[in-house]
C-alpha atoms as a PDB file:
ATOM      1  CA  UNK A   1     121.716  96.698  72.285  1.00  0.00           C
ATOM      2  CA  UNK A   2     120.468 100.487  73.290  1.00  0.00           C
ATOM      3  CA  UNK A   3     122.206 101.924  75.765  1.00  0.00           C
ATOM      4  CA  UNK A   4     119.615 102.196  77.838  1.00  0.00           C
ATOM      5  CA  UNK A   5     119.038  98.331  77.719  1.00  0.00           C
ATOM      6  CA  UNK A   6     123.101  98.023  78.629  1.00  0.00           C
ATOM      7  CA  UNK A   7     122.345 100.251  82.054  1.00  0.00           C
ATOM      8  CA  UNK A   8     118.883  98.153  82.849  1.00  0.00           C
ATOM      9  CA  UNK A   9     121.029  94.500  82.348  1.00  0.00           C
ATOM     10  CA  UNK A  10     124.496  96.530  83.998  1.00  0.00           C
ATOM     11  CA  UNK A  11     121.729  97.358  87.033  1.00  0.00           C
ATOM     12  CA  UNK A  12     120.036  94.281  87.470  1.00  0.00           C
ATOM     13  CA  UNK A  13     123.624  92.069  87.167  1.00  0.00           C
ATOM     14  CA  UNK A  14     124.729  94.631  90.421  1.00  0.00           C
ATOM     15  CA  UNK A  15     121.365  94.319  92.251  1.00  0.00           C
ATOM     16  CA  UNK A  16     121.485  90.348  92.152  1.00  0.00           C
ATOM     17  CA  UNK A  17     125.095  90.257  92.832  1.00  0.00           C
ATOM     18  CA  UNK A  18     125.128  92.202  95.942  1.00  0.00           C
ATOM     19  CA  UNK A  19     121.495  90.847  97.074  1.00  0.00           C
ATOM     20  CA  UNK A  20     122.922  87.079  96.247  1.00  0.00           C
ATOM     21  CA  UNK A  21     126.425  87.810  98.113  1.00  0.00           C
ATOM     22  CA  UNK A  22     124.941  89.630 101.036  1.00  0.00           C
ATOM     23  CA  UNK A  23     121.074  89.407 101.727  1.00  0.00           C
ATOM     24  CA  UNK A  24     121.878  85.785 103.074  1.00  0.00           C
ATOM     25  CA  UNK A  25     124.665  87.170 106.012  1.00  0.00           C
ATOM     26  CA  UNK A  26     122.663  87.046 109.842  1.00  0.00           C
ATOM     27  CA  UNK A  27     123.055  89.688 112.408  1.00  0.00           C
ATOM     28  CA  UNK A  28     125.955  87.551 114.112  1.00  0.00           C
ATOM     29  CA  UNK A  29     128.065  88.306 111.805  1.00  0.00           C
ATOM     30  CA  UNK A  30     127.550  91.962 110.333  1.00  0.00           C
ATOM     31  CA  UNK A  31     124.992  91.290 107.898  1.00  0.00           C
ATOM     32  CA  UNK A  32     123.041  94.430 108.818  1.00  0.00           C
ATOM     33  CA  UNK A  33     125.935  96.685 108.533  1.00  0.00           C
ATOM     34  CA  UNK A  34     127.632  95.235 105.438  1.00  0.00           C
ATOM     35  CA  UNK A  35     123.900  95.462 103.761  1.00  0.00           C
ATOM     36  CA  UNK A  36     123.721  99.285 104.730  1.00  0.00           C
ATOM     37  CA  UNK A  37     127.032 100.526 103.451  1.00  0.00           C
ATOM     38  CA  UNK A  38     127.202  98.060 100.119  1.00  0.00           C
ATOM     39  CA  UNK A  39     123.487  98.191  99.316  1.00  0.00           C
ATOM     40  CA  UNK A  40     124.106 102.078  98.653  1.00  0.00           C
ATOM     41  CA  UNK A  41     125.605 101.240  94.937  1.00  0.00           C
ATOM     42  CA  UNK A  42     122.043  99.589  93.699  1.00  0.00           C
ATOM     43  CA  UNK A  43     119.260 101.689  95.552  1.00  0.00           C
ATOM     44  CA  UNK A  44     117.709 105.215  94.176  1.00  0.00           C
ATOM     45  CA  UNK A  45     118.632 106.204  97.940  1.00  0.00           C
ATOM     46  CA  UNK A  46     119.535 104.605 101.392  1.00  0.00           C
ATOM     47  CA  UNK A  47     119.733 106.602 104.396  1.00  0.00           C
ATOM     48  CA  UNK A  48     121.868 105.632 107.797  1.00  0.00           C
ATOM     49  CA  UNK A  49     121.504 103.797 110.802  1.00  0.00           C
ATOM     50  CA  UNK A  50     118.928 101.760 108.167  1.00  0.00           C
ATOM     51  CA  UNK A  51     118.710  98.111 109.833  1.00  0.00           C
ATOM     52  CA  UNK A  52     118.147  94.992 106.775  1.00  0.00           C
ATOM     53  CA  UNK A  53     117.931  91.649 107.881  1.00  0.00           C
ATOM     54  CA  UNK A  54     118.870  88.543 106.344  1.00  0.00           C
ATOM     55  CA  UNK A  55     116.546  86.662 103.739  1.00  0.00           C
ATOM     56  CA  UNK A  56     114.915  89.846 102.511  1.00  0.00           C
ATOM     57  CA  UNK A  57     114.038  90.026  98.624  1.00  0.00           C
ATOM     58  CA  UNK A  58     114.648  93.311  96.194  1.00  0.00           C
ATOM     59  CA  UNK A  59     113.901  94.075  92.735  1.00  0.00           C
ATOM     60  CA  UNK A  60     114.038  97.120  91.184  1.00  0.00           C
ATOM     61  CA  UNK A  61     116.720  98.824  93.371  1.00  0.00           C
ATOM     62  CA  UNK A  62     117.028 101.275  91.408  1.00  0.00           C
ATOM     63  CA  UNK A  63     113.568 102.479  92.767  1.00  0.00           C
ATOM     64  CA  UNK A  64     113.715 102.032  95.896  1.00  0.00           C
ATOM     65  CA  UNK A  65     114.263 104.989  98.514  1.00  0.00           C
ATOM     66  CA  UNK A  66     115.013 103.865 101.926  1.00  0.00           C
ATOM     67  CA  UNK A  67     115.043 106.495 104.446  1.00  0.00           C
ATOM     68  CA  UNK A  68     117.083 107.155 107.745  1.00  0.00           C
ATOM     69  CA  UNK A  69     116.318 104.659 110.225  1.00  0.00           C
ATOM     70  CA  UNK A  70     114.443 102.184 108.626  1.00  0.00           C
ATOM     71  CA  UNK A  71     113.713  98.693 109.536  1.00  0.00           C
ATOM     72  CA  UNK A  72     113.018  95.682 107.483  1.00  0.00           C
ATOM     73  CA  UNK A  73     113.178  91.949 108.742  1.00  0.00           C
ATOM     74  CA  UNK A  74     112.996  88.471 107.495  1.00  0.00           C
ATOM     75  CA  UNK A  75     111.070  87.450 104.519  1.00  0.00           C
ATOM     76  CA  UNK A  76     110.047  90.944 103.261  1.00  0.00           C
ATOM     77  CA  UNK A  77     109.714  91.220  99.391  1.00  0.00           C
ATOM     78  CA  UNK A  78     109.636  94.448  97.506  1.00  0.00           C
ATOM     79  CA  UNK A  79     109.261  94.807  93.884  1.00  0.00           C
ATOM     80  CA  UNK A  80     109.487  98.157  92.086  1.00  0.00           C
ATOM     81  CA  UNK A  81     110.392  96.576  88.880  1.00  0.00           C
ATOM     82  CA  UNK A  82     108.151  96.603  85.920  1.00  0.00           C
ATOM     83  CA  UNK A  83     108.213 100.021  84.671  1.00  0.00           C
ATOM     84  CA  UNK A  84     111.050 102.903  85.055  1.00  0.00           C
ATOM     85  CA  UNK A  85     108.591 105.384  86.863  1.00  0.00           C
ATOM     86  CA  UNK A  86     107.917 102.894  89.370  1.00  0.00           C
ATOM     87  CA  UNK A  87     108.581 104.320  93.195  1.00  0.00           C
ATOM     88  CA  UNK A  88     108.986 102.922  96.866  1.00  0.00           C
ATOM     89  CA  UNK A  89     109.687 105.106  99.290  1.00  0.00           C
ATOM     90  CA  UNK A  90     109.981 104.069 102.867  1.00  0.00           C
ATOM     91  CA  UNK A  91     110.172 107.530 104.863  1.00  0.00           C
ATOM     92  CA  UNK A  92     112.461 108.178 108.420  1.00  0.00           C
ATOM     93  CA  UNK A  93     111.833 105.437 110.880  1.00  0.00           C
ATOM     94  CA  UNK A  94     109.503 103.209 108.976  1.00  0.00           C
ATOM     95  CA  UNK A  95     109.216  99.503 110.469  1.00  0.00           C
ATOM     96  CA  UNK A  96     108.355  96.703 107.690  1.00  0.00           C
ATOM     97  CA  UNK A  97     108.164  93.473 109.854  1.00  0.00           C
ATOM     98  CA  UNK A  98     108.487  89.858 108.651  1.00  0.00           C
ATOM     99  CA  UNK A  99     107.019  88.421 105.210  1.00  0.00           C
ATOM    100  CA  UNK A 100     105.427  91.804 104.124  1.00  0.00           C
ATOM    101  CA  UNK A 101     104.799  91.883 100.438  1.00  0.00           C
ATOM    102  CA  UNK A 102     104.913  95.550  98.778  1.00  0.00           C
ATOM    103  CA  UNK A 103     104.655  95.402  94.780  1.00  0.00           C
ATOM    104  CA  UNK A 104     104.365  98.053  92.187  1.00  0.00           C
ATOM    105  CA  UNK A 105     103.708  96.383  89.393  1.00  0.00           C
ATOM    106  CA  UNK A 106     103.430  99.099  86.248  1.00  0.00           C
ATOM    107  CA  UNK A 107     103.719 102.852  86.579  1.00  0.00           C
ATOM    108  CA  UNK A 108     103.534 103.210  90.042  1.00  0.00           C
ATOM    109  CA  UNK A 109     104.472 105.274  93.308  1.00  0.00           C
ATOM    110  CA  UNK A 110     103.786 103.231  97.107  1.00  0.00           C
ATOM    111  CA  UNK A 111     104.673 105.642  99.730  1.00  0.00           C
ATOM    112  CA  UNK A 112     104.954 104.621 103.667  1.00  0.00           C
ATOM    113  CA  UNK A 113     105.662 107.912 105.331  1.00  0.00           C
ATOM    114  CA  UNK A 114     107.975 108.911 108.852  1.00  0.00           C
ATOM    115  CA  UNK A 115     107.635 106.499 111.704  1.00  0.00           C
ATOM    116  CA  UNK A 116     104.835 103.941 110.195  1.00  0.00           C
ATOM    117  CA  UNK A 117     104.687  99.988 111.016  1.00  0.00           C
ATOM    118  CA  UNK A 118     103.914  97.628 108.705  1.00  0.00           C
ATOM    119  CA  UNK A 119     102.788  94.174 110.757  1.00  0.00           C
ATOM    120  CA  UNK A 120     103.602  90.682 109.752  1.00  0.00           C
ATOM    121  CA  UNK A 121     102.403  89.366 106.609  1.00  0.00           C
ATOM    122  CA  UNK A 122     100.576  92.721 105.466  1.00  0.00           C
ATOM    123  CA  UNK A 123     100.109  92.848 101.631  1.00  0.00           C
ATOM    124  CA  UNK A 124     100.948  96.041  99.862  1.00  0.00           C
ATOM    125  CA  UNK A 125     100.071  95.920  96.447  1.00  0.00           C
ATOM    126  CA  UNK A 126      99.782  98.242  93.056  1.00  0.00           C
ATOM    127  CA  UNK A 127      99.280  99.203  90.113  1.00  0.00           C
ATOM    128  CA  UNK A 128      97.318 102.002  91.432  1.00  0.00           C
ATOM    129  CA  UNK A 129      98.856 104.590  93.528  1.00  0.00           C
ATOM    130  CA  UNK A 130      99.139 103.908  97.264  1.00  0.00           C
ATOM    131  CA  UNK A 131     100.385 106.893  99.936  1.00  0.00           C
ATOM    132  CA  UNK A 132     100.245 105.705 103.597  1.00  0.00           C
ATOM    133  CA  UNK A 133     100.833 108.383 105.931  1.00  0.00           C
ATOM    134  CA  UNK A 134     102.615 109.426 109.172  1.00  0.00           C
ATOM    135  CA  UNK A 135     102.369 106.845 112.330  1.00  0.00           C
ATOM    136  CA  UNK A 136      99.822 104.457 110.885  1.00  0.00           C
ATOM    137  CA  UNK A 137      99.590 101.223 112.486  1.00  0.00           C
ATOM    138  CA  UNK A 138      99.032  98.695 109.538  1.00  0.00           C
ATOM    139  CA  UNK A 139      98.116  95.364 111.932  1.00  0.00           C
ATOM    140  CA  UNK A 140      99.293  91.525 110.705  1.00  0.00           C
ATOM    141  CA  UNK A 141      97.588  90.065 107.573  1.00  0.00           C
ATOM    142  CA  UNK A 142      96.018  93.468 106.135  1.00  0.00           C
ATOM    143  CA  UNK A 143      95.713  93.836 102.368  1.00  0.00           C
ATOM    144  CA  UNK A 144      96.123  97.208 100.478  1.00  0.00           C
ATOM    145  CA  UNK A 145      95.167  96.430  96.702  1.00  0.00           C
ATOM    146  CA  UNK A 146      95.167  99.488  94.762  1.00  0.00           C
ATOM    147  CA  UNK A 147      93.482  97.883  91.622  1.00  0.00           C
ATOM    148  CA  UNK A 148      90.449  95.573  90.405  1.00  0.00           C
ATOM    149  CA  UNK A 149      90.069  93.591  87.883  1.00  0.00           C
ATOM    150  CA  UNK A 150      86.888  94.257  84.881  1.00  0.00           C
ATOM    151  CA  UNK A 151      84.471  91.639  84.934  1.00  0.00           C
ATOM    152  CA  UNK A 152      81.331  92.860  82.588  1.00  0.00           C
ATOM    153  CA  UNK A 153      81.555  90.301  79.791  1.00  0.00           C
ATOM    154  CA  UNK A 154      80.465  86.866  80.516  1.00  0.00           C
ATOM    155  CA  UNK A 155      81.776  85.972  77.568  1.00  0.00           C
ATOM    156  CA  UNK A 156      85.585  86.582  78.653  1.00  0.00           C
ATOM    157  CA  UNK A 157      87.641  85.549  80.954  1.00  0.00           C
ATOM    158  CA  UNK A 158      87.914  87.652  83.687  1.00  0.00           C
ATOM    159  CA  UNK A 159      92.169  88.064  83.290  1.00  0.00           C
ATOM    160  CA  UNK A 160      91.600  89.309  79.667  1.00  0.00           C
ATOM    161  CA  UNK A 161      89.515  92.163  80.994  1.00  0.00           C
ATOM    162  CA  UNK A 162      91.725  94.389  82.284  1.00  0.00           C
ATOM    163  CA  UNK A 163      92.037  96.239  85.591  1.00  0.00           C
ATOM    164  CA  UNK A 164      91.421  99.361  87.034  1.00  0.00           C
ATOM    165  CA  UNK A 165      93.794 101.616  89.202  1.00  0.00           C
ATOM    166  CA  UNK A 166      91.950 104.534  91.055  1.00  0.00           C
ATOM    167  CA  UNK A 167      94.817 104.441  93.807  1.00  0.00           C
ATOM    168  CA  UNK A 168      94.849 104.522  97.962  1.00  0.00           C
ATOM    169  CA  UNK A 169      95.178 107.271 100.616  1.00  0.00           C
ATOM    170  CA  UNK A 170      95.825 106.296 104.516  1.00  0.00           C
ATOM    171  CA  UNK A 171      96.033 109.438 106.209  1.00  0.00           C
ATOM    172  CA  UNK A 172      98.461 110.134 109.373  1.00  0.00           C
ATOM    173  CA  UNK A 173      97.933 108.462 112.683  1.00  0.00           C
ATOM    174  CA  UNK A 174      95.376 106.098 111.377  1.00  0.00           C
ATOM    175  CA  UNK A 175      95.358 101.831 112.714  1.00  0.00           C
ATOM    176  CA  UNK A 176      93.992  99.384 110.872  1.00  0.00           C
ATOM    177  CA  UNK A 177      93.365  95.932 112.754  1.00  0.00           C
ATOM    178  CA  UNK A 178      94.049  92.839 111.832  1.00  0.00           C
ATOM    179  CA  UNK A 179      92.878  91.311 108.654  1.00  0.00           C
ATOM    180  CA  UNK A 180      91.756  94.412 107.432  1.00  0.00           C
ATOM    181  CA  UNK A 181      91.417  94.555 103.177  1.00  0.00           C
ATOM    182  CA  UNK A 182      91.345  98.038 101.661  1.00  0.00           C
ATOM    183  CA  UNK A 183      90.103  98.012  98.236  1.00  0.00           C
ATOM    184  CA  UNK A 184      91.031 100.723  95.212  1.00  0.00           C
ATOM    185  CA  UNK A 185      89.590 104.024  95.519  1.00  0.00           C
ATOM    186  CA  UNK A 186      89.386 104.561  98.665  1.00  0.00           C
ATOM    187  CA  UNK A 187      90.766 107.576 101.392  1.00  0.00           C
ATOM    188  CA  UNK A 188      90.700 106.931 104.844  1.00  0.00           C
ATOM    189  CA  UNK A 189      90.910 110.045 106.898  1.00  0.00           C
ATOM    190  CA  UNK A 190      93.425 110.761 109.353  1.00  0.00           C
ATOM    191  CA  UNK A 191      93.178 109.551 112.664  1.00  0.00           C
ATOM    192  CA  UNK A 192      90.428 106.892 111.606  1.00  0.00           C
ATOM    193  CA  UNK A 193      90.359 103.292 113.370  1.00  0.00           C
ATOM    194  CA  UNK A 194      89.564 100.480 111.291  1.00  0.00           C
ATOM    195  CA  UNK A 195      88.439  96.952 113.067  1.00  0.00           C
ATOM    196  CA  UNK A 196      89.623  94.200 112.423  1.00  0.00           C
ATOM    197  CA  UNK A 197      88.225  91.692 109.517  1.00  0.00           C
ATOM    198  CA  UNK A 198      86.606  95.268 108.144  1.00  0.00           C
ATOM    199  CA  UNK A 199      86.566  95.343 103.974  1.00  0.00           C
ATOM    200  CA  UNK A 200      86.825  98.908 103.233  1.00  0.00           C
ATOM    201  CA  UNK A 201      85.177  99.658  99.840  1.00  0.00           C
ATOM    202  CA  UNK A 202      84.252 103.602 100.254  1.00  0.00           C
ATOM    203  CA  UNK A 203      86.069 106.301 101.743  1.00  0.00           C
ATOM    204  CA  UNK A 204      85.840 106.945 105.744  1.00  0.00           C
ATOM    205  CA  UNK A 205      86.464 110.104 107.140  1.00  0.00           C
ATOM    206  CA  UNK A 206      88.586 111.713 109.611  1.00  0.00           C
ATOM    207  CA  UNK A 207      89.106 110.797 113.385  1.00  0.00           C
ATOM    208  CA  UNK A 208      85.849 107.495 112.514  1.00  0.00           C
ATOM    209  CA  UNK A 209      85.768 103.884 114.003  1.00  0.00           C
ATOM    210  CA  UNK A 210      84.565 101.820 110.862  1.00  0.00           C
ATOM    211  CA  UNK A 211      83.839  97.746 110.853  1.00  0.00           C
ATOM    212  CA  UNK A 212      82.359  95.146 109.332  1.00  0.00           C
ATOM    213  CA  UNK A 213      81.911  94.033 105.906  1.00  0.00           C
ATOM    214  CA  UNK A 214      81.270  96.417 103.863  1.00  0.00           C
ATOM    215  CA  UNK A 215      83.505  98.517 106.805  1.00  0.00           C
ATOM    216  CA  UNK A 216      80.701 101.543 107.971  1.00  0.00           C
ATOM    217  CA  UNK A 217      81.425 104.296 110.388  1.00  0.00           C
ATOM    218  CA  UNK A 218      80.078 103.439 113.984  1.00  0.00           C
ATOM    219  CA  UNK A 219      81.012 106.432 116.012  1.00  0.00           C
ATOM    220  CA  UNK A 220      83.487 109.384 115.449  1.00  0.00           C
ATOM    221  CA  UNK A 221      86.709 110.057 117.873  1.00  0.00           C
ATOM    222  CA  UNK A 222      86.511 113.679 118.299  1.00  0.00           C
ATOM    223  CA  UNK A 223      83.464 116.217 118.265  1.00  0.00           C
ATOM    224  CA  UNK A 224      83.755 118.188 115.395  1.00  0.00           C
ATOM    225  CA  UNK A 225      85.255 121.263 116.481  1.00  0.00           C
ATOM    226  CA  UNK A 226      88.613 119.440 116.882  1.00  0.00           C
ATOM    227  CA  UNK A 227      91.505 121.061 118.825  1.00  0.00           C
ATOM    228  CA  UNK A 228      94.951 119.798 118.247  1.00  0.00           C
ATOM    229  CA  UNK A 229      96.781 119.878 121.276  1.00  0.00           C
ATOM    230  CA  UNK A 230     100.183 119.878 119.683  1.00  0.00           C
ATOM    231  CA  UNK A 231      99.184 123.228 118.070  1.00  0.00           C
ATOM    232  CA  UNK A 232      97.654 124.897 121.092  1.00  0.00           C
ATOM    233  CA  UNK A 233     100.992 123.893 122.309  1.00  0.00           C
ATOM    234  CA  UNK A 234     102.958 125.742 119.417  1.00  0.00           C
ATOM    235  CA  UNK A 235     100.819 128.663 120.304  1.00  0.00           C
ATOM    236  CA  UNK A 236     101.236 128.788 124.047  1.00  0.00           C
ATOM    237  CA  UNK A 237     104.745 129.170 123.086  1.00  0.00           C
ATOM    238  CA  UNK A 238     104.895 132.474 121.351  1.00  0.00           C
ATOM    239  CA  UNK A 239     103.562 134.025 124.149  1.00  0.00           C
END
């Protein structure tokens, strides 16, 4: 046995362990606390104040970065394992709510940036990159695939095909109803609303209200000579 196959098995023994002994343990009786200070031996990085409750799943500890503040409730599963440059990051004050799903898969980096909420049931999901941004409202049931599968031959079956992985941007401030499926390859602009039901298979841009199926831009938020009021504010200031 390498040693790098003794740390893997070492890692994975400590991650089940500690997610066997304590992932189970309700509120009542400490379970969020013990979970922050013991879960700091298996995870890439944990921050404080971060809030875990019981019955949620990890693999791939060793991947996951966990930021001040965080909160993650019942039936969440995230899985970074698969391949050593794997990622999660959940950024300052992200809110992952029950039965969320958030897999990597093979080679790849999810990031959910400061102060974003993740609704019931929302499916994050890789191989392709995926980088949500800062105060996005993800509603319940959404699905964020960052892949698709080949499908030319008629001759094969469709799993022996192989995928592609072009990757997903959500810019900052943007909400995406409920039910709403982003598909691979796509960048939704900051500040964008997305209805819900919407399929999003092309990129939307900044500060637009998109529905429907194909989801297509029905209006914009803003005229286009946008003023951001928290910099006029930062400029009022140095006067």
């Amino acid at each position: 046995m390498s040693q790098q196959q003794f740390f893997d098995k070492w890692q994975r023994f400590k991650e089940v362990l500690l997610i066997s002994l304590l992932g189970a343990i309700p509120t009542i009786v400490f379970g969020p606390k013990l979970r922050n200070l013991l879960y700091r031996f298996i995870f890439a990085e944990i921050g404080v104040s971060v809030y875990i409750q019981n019955g949620v799943e990890f693999l791939g500890t060793d991947c996951i970065e966990i930021g001040n503040g965080v909160h993650i409730f019942k039936g969440v599963r995230i899985n970074a394992r698969g391949h050593e440059n794997n990622r999660v990051c959940l950024e300052k004050g992200v809110a992952i709510e029950r039965n969320v799903d958030i897999g990597c898969l093979d080679n790849t980096s999810i990031e959910i940036a400061q102060d974003t909420f993740i609704g019931p049931g929302v499916s994050i999901t890789g191989p392709g990159n995926i980088k949500i941004g800062k105060r996005c409202l993800i509603a319940s049931h959404s699905g964020i695939f960052a892949n698709n599968h080949n499908f030319a031959d008629p001759l094969k079956y469709i799993a022996d095909q192989g995928i592609t992985r072009q990757g997903i941007v959500i810019g900052d401030d943007c909400w995406l109803g409920h039910g709403v499926t982003v598909l691979d390859g796509v960048t939704i602009g900051e500040g964008s609303v997305i209805g819900a039901g919407a399929v999003v298979t092309k990129d939307i841009p900044p500060f637009s209200i998109a529905v429907g199926v194909p989801a297509k831009v029905v209006r914009k938020r803003v005229s286009k000579q946008l003023i951001n009021p928290r910099e006029s504010e930062m400029k009022l200031t140095k006067f």
